[in-house]
Protein backbone atom coordinates (compact mmCIF):
# COMPACT_ATOMS: atom_id res chain seq x y z
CA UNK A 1 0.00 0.00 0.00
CA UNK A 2 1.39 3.74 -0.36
CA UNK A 3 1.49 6.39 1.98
CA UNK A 4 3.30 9.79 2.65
CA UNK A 5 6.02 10.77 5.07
CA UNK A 6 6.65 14.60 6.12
CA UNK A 7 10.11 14.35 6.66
CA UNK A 8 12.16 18.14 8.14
CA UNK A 9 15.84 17.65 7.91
CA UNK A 10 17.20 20.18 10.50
CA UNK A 11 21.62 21.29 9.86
CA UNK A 12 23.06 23.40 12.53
CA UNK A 13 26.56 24.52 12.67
CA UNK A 14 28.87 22.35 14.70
CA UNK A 15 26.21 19.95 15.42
CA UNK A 16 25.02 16.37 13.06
CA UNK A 17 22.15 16.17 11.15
CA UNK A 18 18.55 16.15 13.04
CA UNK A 19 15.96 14.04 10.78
CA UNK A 20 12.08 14.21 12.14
CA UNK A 21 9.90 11.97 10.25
CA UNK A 22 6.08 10.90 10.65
CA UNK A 23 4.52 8.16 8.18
CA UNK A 24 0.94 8.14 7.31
CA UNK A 25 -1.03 5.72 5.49
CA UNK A 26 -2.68 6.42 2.08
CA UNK A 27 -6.12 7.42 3.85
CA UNK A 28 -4.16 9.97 5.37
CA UNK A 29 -3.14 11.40 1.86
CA UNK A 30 -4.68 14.20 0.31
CA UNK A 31 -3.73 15.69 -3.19
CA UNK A 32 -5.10 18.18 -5.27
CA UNK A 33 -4.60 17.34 -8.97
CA UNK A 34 -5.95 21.26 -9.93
CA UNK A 35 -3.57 22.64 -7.69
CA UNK A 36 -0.12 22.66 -5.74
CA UNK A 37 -1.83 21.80 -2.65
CA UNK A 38 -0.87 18.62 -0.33
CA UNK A 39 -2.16 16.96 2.93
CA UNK A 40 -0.50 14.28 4.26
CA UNK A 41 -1.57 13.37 7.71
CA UNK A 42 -1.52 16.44 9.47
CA UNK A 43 0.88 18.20 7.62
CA UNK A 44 -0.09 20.40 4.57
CA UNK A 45 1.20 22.89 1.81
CA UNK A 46 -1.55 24.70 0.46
CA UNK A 47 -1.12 27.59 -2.82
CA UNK A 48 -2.66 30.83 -1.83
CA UNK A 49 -4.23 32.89 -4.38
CA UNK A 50 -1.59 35.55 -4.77
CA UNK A 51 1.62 33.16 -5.57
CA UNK A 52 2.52 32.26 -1.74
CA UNK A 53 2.76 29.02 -0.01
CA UNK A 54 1.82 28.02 3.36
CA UNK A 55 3.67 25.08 4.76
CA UNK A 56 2.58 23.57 8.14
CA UNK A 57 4.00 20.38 9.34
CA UNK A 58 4.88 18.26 11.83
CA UNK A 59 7.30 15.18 12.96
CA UNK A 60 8.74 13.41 15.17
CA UNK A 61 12.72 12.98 15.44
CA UNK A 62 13.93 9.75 15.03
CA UNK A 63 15.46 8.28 18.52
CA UNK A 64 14.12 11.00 20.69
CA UNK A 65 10.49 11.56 19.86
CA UNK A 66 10.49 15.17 19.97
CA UNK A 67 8.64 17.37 18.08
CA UNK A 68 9.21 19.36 15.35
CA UNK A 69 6.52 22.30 14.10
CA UNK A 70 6.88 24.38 10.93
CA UNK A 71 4.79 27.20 10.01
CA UNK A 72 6.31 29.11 7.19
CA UNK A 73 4.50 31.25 4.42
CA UNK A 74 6.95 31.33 1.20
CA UNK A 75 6.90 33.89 -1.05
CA UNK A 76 8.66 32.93 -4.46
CA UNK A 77 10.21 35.80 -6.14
CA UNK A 78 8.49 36.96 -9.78
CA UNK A 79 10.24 35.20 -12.69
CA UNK A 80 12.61 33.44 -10.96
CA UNK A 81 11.85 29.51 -11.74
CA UNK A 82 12.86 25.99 -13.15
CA UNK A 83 10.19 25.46 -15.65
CA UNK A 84 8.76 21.65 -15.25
CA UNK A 85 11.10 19.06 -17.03
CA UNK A 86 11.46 15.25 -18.06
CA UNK A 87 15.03 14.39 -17.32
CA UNK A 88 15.97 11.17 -18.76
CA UNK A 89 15.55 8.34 -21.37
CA UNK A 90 13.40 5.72 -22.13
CA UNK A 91 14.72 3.87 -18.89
CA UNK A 92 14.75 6.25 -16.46
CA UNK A 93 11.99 9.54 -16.11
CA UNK A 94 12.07 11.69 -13.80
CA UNK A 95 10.26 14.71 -13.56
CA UNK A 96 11.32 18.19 -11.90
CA UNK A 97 10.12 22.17 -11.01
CA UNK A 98 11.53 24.94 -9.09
CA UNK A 99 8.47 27.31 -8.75
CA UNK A 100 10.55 29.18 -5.77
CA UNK A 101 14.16 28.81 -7.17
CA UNK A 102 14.95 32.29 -5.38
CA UNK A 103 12.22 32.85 -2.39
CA UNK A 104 11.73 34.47 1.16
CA UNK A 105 9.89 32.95 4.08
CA UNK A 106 8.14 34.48 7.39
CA UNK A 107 7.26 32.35 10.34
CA UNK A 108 8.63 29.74 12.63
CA UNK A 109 10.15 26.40 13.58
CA UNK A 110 9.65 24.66 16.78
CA UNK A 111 11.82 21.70 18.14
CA UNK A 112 9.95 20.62 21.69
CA UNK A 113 8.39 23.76 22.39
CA UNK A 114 11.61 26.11 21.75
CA UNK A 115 10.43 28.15 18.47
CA UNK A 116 12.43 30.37 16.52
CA UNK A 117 10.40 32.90 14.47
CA UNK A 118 11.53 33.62 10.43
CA UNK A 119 11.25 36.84 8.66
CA UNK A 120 12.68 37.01 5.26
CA UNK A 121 14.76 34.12 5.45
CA UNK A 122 16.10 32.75 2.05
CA UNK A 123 13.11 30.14 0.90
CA UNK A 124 13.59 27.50 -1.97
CA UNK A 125 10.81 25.12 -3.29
CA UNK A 126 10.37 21.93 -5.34
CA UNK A 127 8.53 19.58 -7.13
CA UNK A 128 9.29 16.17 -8.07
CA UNK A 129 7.96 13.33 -9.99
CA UNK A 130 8.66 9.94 -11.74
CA UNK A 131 10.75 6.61 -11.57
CA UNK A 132 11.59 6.38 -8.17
CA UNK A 133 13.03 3.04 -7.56
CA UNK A 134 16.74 2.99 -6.95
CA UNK A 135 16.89 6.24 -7.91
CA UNK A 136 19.30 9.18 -6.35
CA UNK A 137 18.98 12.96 -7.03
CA UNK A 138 22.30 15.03 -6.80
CA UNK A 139 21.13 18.15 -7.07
CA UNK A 140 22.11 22.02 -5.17
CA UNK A 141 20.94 25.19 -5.66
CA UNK A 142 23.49 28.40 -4.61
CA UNK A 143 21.76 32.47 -4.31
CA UNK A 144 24.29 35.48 -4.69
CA UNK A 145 22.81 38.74 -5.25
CA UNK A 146 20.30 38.57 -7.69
CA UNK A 147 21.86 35.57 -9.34
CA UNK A 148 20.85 32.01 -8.63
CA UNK A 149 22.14 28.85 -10.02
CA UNK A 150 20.00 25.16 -9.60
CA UNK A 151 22.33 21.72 -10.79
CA UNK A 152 21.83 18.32 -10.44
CA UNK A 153 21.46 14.76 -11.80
CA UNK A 154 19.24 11.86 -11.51
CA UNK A 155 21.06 8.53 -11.53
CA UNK A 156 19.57 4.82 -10.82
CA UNK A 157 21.53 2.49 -9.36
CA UNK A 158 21.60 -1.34 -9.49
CA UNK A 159 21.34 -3.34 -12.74
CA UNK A 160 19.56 -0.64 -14.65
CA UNK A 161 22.77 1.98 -14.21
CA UNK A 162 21.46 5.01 -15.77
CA UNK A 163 23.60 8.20 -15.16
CA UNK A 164 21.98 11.34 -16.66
CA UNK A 165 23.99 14.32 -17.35
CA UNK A 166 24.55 17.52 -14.71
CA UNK A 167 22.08 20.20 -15.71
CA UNK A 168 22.42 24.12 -14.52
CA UNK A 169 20.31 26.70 -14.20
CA UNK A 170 21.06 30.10 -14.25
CA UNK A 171 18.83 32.61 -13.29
CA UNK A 172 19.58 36.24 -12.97
């Protein structure tokens, strides 16, 4: 059966990797095939009518059991996108979209209660889509100025080695 998983990688300088997770079964899945928005559990990004996106979600971190909380509203910056793509062959399709290569958020995360509040922090968001299995994304995006720059590759591993080409994105 499928399901979802809201999943909030947290980096802080001189400390490892945080990962919160929380799976949900495909009851617990709600997608809007007219629009960007997503529920999964009770976790959602919804598209507001002016451009913006509202992302609330919570998990759990792995280990520990502690909360996290995100309530962000990201506001992608006109004209500054990765159109939708294909990337790949007849073995191997994978689909990708930057609608918020170069965007700003307000609000806040909240690891057990201790929140720290957001306003105009540097935002990115994607979309994703396509053969899944054994597949790995390399992929980074970089923001200097009114420049930014999006690479990456899809690759699938195993029997069915398929390494695409690095792609980069330029946007000024």
């Amino acid at each position: 059966t499928h399901g979802g998983q809201v999943l909030i990688t947290l980096h802080e300088e001189g400390r490892g990797e945080r990962r919160f997770e929380t799976l949900w079964p495909s009851p617990r899945i709600a997608v809007d095939t007219a629009r960007a928005d997503l529920r999964v559990g009770d976790s959602e990004v919804t598209l507001d009518a002016d451009g913006r996106y509202r992302v609330r979600a919570r998990a759990r971190e792995q280990g520990t059991g502690a909360v996290a909380e995100v309530d962000l509203l990201v506001t992608p910056e006109p004209a500054a996108y990765f159109p939708g793509a294909n990337i790949g062959g007849e073995s191997l399709v994978s689909g990708y979209a930057v609608p918020g290569l170069r965007a700003t958020a307000v609000g806040s995360l909240c690891i057990a209660g201790r929140c720290e509040r957001f306003d105009g922090a540097q935002s990115y968001h994607d979309h994703n889509w396509g053969v899944w299995r054994d597949v790995t994304w390399e992929w980074g995006s970089a923001r200097v100025g009114a420049y930014s720059l999006l690479y990456g590759r899809v690759q699938r591993e195993g029997t069915d080695l398929v390494n695409e080409p690095l792609f980069v994105y330029l946007v000024d």
